[in-house]
C-alpha atoms as a PDB file:
ATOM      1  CA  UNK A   1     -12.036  15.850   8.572  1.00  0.00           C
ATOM      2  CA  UNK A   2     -14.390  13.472   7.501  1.00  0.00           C
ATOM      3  CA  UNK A   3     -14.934  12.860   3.557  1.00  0.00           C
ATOM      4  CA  UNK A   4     -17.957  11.031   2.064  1.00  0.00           C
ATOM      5  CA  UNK A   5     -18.110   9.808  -1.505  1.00  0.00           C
ATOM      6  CA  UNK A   6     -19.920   7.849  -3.950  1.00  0.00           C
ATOM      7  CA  UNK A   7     -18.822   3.764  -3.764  1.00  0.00           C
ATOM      8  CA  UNK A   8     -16.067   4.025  -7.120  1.00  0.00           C
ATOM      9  CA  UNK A   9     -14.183   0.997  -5.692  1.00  0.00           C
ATOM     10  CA  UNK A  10     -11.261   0.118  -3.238  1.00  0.00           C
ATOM     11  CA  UNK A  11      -8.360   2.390  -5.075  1.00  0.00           C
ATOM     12  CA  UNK A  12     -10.227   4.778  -5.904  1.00  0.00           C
ATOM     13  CA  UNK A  13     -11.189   5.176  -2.116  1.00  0.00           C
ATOM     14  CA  UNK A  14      -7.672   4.867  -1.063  1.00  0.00           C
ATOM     15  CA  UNK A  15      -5.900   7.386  -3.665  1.00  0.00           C
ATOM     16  CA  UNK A  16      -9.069   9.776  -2.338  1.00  0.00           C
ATOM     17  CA  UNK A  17      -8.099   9.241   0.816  1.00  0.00           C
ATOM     18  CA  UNK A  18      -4.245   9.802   0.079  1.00  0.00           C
ATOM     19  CA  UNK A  19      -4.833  12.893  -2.166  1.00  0.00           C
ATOM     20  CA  UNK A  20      -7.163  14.321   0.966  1.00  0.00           C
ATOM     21  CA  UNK A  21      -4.034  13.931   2.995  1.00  0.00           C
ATOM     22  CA  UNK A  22      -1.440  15.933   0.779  1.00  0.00           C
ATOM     23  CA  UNK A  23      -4.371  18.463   0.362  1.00  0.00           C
ATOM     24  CA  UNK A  24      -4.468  19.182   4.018  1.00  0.00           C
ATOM     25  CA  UNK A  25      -0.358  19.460   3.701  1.00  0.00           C
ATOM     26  CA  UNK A  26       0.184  16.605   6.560  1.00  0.00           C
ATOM     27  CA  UNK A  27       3.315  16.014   7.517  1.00  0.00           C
ATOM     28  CA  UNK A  28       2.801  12.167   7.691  1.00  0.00           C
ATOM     29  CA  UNK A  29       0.225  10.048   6.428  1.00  0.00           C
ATOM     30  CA  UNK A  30      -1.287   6.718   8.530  1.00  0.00           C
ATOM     31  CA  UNK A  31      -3.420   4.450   6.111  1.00  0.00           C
ATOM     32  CA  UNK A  32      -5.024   1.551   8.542  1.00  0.00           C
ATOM     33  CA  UNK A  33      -8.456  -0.442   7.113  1.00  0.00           C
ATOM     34  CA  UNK A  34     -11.564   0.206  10.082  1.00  0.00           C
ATOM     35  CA  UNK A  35     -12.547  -3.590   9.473  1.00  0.00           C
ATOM     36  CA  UNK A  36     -10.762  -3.993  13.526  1.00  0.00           C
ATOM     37  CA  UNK A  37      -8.311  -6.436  12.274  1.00  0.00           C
ATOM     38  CA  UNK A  38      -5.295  -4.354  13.390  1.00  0.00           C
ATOM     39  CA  UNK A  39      -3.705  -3.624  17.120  1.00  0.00           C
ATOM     40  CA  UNK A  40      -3.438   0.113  17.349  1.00  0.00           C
ATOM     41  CA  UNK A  41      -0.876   0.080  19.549  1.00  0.00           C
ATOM     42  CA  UNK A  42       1.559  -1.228  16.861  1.00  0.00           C
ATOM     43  CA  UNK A  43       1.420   1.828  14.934  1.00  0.00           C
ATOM     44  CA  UNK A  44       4.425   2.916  17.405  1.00  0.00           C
ATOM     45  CA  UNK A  45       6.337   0.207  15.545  1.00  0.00           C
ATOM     46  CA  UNK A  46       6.112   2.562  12.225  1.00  0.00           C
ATOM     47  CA  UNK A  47       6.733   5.482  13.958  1.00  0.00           C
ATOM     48  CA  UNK A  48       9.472   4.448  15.577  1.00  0.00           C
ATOM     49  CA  UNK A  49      11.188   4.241  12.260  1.00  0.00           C
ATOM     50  CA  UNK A  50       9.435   7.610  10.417  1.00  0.00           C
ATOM     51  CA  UNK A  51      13.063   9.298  10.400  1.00  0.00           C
ATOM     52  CA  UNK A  52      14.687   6.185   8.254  1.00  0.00           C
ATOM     53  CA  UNK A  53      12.195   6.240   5.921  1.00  0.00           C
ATOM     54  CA  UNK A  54       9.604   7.970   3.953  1.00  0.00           C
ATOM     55  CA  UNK A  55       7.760   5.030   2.846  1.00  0.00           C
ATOM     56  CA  UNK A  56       7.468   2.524   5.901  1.00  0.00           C
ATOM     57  CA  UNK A  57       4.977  -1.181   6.261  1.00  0.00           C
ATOM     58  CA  UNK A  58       3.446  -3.201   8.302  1.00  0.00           C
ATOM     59  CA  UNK A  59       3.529  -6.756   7.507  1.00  0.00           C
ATOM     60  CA  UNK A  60       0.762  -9.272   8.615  1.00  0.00           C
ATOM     61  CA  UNK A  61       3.065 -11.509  10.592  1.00  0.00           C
ATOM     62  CA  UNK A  62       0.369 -14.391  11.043  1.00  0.00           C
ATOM     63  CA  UNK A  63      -2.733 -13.155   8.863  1.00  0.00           C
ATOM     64  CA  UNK A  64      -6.316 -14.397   9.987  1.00  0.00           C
ATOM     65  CA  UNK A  65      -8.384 -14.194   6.389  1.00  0.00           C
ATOM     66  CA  UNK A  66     -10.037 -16.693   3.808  1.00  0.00           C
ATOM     67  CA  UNK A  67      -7.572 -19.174   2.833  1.00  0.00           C
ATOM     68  CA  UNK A  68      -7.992 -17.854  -0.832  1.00  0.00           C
ATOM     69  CA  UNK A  69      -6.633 -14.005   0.082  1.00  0.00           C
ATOM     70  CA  UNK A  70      -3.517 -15.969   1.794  1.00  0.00           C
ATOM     71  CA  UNK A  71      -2.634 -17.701  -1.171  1.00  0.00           C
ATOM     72  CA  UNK A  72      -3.121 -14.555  -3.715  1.00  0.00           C
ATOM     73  CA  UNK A  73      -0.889 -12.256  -0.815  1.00  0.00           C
ATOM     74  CA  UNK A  74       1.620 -15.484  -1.591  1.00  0.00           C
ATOM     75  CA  UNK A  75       1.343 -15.517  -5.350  1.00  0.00           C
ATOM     76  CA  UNK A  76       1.308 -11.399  -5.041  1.00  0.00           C
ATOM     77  CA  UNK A  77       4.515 -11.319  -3.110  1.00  0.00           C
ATOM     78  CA  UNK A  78       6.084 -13.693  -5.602  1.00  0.00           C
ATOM     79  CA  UNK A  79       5.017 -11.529  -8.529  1.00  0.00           C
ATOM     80  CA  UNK A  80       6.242  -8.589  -7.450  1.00  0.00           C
ATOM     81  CA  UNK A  81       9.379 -10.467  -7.127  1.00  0.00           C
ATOM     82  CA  UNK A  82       9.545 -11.842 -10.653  1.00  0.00           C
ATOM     83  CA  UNK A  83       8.302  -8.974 -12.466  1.00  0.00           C
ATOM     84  CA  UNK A  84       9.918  -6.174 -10.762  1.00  0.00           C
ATOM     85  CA  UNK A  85      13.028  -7.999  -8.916  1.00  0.00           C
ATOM     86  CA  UNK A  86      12.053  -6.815  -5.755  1.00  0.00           C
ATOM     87  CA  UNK A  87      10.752  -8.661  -2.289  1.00  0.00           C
ATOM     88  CA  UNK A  88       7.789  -6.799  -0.130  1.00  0.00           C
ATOM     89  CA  UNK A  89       6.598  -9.075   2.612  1.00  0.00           C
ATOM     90  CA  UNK A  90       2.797  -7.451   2.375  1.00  0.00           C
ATOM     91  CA  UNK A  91       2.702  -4.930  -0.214  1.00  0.00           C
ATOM     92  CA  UNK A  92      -0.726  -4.327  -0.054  1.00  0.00           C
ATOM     93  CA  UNK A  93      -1.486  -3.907   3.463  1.00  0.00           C
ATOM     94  CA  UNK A  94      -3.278  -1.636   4.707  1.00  0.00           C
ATOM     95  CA  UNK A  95      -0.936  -0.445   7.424  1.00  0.00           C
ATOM     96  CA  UNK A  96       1.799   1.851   6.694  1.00  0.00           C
ATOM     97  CA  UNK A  97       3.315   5.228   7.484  1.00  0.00           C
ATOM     98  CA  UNK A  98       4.318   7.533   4.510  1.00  0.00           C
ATOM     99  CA  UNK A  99       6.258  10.951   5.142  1.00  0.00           C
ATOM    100  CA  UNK A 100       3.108  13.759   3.239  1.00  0.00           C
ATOM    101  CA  UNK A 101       6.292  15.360   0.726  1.00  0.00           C
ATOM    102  CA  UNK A 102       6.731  11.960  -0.657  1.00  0.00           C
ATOM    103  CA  UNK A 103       3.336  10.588  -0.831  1.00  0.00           C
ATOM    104  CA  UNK A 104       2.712  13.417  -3.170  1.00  0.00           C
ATOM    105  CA  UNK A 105       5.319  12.179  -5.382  1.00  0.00           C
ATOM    106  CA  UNK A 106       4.170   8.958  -5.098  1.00  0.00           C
ATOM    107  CA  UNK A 107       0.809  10.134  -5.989  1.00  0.00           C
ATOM    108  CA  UNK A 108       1.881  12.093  -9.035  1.00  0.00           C
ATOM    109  CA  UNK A 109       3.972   8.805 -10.353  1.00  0.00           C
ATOM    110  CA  UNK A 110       0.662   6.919 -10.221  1.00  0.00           C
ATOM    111  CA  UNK A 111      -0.555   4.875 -13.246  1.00  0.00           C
ATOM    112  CA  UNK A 112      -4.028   6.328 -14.861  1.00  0.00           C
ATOM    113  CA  UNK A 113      -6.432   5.029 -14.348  1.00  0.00           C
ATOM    114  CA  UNK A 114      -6.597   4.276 -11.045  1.00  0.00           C
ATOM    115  CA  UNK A 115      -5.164   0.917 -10.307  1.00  0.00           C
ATOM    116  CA  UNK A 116      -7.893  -1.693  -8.501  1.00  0.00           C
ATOM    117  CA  UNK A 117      -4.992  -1.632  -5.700  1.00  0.00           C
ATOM    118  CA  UNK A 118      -2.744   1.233  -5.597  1.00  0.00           C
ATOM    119  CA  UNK A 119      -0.783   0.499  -2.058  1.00  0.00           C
ATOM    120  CA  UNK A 120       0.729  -2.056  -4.331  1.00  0.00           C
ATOM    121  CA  UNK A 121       2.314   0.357  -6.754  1.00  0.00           C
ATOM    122  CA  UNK A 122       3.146   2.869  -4.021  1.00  0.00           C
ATOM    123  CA  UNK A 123       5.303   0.099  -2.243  1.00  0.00           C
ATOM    124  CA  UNK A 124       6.531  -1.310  -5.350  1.00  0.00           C
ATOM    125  CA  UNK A 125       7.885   2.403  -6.466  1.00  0.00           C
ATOM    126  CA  UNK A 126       9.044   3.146  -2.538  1.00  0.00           C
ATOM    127  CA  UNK A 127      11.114  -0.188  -2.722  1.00  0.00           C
ATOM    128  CA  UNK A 128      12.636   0.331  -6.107  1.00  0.00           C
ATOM    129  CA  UNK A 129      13.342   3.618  -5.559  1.00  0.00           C
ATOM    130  CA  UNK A 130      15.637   2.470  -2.981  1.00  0.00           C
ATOM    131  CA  UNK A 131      14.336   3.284   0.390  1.00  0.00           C
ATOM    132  CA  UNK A 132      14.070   0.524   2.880  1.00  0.00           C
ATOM    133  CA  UNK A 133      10.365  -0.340   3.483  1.00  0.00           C
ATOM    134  CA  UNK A 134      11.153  -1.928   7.105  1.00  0.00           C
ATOM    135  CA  UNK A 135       8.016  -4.854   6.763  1.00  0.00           C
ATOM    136  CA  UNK A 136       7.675  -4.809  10.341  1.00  0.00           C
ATOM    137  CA  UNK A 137       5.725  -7.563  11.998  1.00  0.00           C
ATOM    138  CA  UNK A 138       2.148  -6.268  13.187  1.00  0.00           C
ATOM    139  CA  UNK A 139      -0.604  -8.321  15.088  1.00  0.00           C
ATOM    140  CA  UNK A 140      -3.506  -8.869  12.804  1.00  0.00           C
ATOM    141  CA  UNK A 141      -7.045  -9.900  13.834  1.00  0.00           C
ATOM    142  CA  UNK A 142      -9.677 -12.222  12.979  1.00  0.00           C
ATOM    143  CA  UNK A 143     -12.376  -9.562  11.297  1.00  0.00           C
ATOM    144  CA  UNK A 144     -15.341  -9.675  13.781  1.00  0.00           C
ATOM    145  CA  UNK A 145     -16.989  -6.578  12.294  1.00  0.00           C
ATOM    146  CA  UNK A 146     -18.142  -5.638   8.635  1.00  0.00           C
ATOM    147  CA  UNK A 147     -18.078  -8.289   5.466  1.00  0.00           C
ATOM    148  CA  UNK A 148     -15.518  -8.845   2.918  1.00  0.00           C
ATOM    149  CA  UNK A 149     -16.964  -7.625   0.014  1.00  0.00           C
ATOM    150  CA  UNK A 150     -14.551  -9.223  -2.361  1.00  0.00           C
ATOM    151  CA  UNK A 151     -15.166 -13.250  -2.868  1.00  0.00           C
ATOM    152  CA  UNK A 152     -14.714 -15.958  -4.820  1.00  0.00           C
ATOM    153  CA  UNK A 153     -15.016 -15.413  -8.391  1.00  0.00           C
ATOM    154  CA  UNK A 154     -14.994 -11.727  -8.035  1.00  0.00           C
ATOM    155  CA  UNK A 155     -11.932 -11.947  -5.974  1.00  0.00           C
ATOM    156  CA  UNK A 156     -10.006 -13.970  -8.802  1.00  0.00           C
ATOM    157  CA  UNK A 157     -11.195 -11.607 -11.658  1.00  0.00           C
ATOM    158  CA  UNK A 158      -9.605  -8.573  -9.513  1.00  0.00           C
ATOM    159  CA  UNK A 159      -6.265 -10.448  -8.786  1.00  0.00           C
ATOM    160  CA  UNK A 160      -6.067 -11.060 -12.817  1.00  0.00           C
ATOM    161  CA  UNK A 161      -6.802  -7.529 -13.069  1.00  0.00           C
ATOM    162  CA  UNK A 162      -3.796  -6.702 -10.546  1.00  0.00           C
ATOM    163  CA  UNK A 163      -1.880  -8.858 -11.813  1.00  0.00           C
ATOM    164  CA  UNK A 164      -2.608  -7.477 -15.544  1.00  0.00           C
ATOM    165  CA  UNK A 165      -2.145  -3.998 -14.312  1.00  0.00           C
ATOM    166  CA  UNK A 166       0.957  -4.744 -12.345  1.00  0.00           C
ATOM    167  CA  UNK A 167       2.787  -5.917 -15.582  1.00  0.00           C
ATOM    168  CA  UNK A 168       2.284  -3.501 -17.706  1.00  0.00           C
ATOM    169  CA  UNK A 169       3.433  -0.710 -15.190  1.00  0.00           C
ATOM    170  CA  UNK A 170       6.913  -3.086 -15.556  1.00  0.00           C
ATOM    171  CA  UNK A 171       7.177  -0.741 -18.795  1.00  0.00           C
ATOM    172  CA  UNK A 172       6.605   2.551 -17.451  1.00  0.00           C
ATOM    173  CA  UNK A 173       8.711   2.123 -13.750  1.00  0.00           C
ATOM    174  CA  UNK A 174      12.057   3.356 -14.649  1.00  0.00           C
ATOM    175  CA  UNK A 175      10.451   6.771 -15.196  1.00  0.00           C
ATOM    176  CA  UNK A 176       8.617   6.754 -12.197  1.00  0.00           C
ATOM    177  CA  UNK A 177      11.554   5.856 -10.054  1.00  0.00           C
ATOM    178  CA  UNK A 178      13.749   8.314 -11.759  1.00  0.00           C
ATOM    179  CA  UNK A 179      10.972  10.636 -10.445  1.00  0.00           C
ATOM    180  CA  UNK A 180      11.422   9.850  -6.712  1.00  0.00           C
ATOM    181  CA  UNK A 181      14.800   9.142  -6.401  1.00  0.00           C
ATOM    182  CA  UNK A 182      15.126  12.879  -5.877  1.00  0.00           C
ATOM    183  CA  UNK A 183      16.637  13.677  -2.145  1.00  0.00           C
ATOM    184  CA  UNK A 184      13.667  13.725   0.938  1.00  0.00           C
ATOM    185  CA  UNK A 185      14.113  16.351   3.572  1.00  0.00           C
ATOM    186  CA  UNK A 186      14.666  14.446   6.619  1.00  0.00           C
ATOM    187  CA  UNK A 187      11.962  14.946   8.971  1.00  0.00           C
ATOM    188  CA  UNK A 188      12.586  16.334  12.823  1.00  0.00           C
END
Protein backbone atom coordinates (compact mmCIF):
# COMPACT_ATOMS: atom_id res chain seq x y z
CA UNK A 1 0.00 0.00 0.00
CA UNK A 2 1.28 3.13 -0.97
CA UNK A 3 -0.18 6.47 0.74
CA UNK A 4 0.34 10.00 -0.67
CA UNK A 5 -0.36 13.16 1.27
CA UNK A 6 -0.06 16.76 1.39
CA UNK A 7 3.69 17.94 2.97
CA UNK A 8 2.13 18.69 6.96
CA UNK A 9 5.65 18.08 8.36
CA UNK A 10 7.94 15.19 9.69
CA UNK A 11 5.39 13.86 12.64
CA UNK A 12 2.71 14.34 11.07
CA UNK A 13 4.11 12.01 8.23
CA UNK A 14 5.28 9.52 10.68
CA UNK A 15 2.03 9.22 13.04
CA UNK A 16 0.26 8.88 9.26
CA UNK A 17 2.37 6.40 8.53
CA UNK A 18 1.95 4.57 12.03
CA UNK A 19 -1.89 5.03 12.13
CA UNK A 20 -1.85 3.42 8.29
CA UNK A 21 -0.18 0.49 9.93
CA UNK A 22 -2.71 -0.28 12.87
CA UNK A 23 -5.43 0.42 10.17
CA UNK A 24 -4.27 -2.43 8.06
CA UNK A 25 -4.21 -4.56 11.60
CA UNK A 26 -0.29 -5.53 11.10
CA UNK A 27 1.04 -7.61 13.33
CA UNK A 28 4.40 -5.67 13.53
CA UNK A 29 5.33 -2.41 12.43
CA UNK A 30 9.07 -1.52 10.69
CA UNK A 31 9.62 2.38 10.59
CA UNK A 32 13.14 2.89 8.53
CA UNK A 33 13.79 6.67 6.77
CA UNK A 34 14.33 5.96 2.52
CA UNK A 35 17.21 8.68 2.72
CA UNK A 36 19.74 5.06 2.18
CA UNK A 37 21.51 5.75 5.33
CA UNK A 38 20.59 2.38 6.89
CA UNK A 39 21.95 -1.44 6.15
CA UNK A 40 18.86 -3.48 5.56
CA UNK A 41 20.24 -6.39 6.56
CA UNK A 42 20.33 -5.21 10.23
CA UNK A 43 16.73 -5.20 10.54
CA UNK A 44 17.33 -9.07 11.57
CA UNK A 45 18.97 -7.53 14.63
CA UNK A 46 15.29 -6.17 15.73
CA UNK A 47 13.68 -9.08 14.81
CA UNK A 48 15.67 -11.22 16.45
CA UNK A 49 14.41 -9.72 19.63
CA UNK A 50 10.40 -9.04 18.50
CA UNK A 51 9.34 -11.77 21.22
CA UNK A 52 11.16 -9.69 24.27
CA UNK A 53 9.70 -6.74 23.39
CA UNK A 54 6.95 -4.76 21.92
CA UNK A 55 8.76 -1.63 21.50
CA UNK A 56 12.38 -2.45 20.14
CA UNK A 57 15.49 0.37 18.57
CA UNK A 58 18.07 0.70 16.61
CA UNK A 59 20.77 2.86 17.75
CA UNK A 60 23.18 4.75 15.33
CA UNK A 61 26.34 3.16 16.65
CA UNK A 62 28.75 5.64 14.70
CA UNK A 63 26.28 8.26 13.01
CA UNK A 64 27.50 9.98 9.66
CA UNK A 65 25.34 13.53 9.76
CA UNK A 66 26.06 17.40 10.19
CA UNK A 67 28.01 17.91 13.21
CA UNK A 68 25.03 20.09 14.51
CA UNK A 69 22.29 16.93 14.46
CA UNK A 70 25.17 14.96 16.54
CA UNK A 71 25.32 17.37 19.13
CA UNK A 72 21.30 17.96 19.46
CA UNK A 73 20.98 13.65 19.39
CA UNK A 74 23.67 14.34 22.49
CA UNK A 75 21.83 17.14 24.21
CA UNK A 76 18.41 15.03 23.26
CA UNK A 77 19.64 11.91 24.92
CA UNK A 78 20.65 13.92 27.96
CA UNK A 79 17.23 15.54 28.19
CA UNK A 80 15.35 12.75 28.10
CA UNK A 81 17.48 11.71 30.90
CA UNK A 82 16.96 14.73 33.13
CA UNK A 83 13.46 15.34 32.49
CA UNK A 84 12.05 11.98 32.44
CA UNK A 85 14.87 9.85 34.42
CA UNK A 86 15.28 7.61 31.75
CA UNK A 87 18.43 6.73 29.21
CA UNK A 88 17.54 5.95 25.27
CA UNK A 89 20.72 5.72 23.28
CA UNK A 90 18.78 7.19 19.93
CA UNK A 91 15.32 7.88 20.72
CA UNK A 92 14.50 9.34 17.66
CA UNK A 93 15.77 7.08 15.13
CA UNK A 94 14.22 6.12 12.56
CA UNK A 95 14.77 2.40 12.89
CA UNK A 96 12.73 0.37 15.12
CA UNK A 97 10.36 -2.58 15.35
CA UNK A 98 7.02 -2.10 17.30
CA UNK A 99 4.59 -5.18 17.96
CA UNK A 100 0.88 -3.45 15.80
CA UNK A 101 -1.38 -4.15 19.46
CA UNK A 102 0.93 -1.83 21.17
CA UNK A 103 1.66 0.76 18.68
CA UNK A 104 -2.00 1.42 18.85
CA UNK A 105 -1.72 2.15 22.40
CA UNK A 106 1.08 4.06 21.89
CA UNK A 107 -0.75 5.95 19.33
CA UNK A 108 -3.81 6.60 21.44
CA UNK A 109 -1.38 7.93 24.48
CA UNK A 110 -0.05 10.50 22.00
CA UNK A 111 0.11 14.23 22.93
CA UNK A 112 -2.32 16.56 20.60
CA UNK A 113 -1.21 18.10 18.57
CA UNK A 114 1.04 16.22 16.86
CA UNK A 115 4.46 16.49 18.29
CA UNK A 116 7.30 17.91 15.57
CA UNK A 117 8.94 14.35 16.53
CA UNK A 118 6.76 11.73 17.82
CA UNK A 119 9.34 8.53 17.76
CA UNK A 120 10.61 10.50 20.67
CA UNK A 121 7.51 10.23 22.80
CA UNK A 122 6.76 6.69 21.61
CA UNK A 123 10.27 5.57 23.01
CA UNK A 124 10.10 7.74 25.90
CA UNK A 125 6.50 6.07 26.92
CA UNK A 126 7.90 2.34 25.72
CA UNK A 127 10.92 2.90 28.16
CA UNK A 128 8.99 4.22 31.09
CA UNK A 129 6.49 1.92 30.78
CA UNK A 130 9.00 -0.59 31.58
CA UNK A 131 9.79 -2.64 28.59
CA UNK A 132 13.37 -2.96 27.59
CA UNK A 133 14.00 -0.98 24.35
CA UNK A 134 17.23 -3.21 23.42
CA UNK A 135 19.25 0.08 21.53
CA UNK A 136 20.92 -2.27 19.38
CA UNK A 137 23.90 -1.10 17.40
CA UNK A 138 22.97 -0.61 13.56
CA UNK A 139 25.37 0.50 10.66
CA UNK A 140 24.41 3.92 9.52
CA UNK A 141 25.41 5.59 6.23
CA UNK A 142 26.71 8.69 4.90
CA UNK A 143 23.29 10.09 3.03
CA UNK A 144 24.27 9.99 -0.71
CA UNK A 145 20.69 10.49 -1.89
CA UNK A 146 17.96 13.24 -1.14
CA UNK A 147 18.71 16.66 1.05
CA UNK A 148 18.23 17.33 4.61
CA UNK A 149 15.60 19.58 4.68
CA UNK A 150 16.09 20.69 8.23
CA UNK A 151 19.26 23.25 8.72
CA UNK A 152 20.70 25.64 10.62
CA UNK A 153 18.45 28.05 12.11
CA UNK A 154 15.43 26.08 11.26
CA UNK A 155 16.97 23.08 12.79
CA UNK A 156 17.55 24.97 16.24
CA UNK A 157 13.98 26.52 16.29
CA UNK A 158 12.58 22.74 15.94
CA UNK A 159 14.92 21.30 18.70
CA UNK A 160 13.51 24.31 21.07
CA UNK A 161 10.25 23.24 19.93
CA UNK A 162 11.09 19.46 20.98
CA UNK A 163 12.55 20.32 23.63
CA UNK A 164 9.45 22.69 24.70
CA UNK A 165 7.10 19.96 23.80
CA UNK A 166 9.05 17.25 25.51
CA UNK A 167 8.68 19.09 28.94
CA UNK A 168 5.50 19.72 29.17
CA UNK A 169 4.44 16.04 28.30
CA UNK A 170 6.70 15.53 31.84
CA UNK A 171 3.12 16.57 33.30
CA UNK A 172 0.86 14.40 31.52
CA UNK A 173 3.27 10.87 31.44
CA UNK A 174 2.13 9.12 34.47
CA UNK A 175 -1.27 8.78 32.78
CA UNK A 176 0.01 7.67 29.69
CA UNK A 177 2.16 5.00 31.20
CA UNK A 178 -0.56 3.87 33.46
CA UNK A 179 -2.23 3.37 30.03
CA UNK A 180 0.32 0.87 28.62
CA UNK A 181 1.46 -0.84 31.41
CA UNK A 182 -1.49 -3.12 30.72
CA UNK A 183 -0.19 -6.93 29.89
CA UNK A 184 0.95 -7.51 25.81
CA UNK A 185 0.01 -10.82 24.33
CA UNK A 186 3.21 -12.38 23.56
CA UNK A 187 3.63 -12.80 20.00
CA UNK A 188 4.38 -16.49 18.26
Amino acid sequence: MVVHQVNGGHGNAVVNGYRQAVALDSDYVFQTDSDDQFITDDFGKLWAKRNESPFILGYREERYDAMARLLITRILRWSIAFIYGTYIMDSNIPFRLIRGTFLKKLLAQLPTPTPFAPNIFLAVMSKKAGFNTFDIPITHKERLTGTVSILKWKLLKVCIQSFKELAQFRFELGSKVKALKKPEPVAA
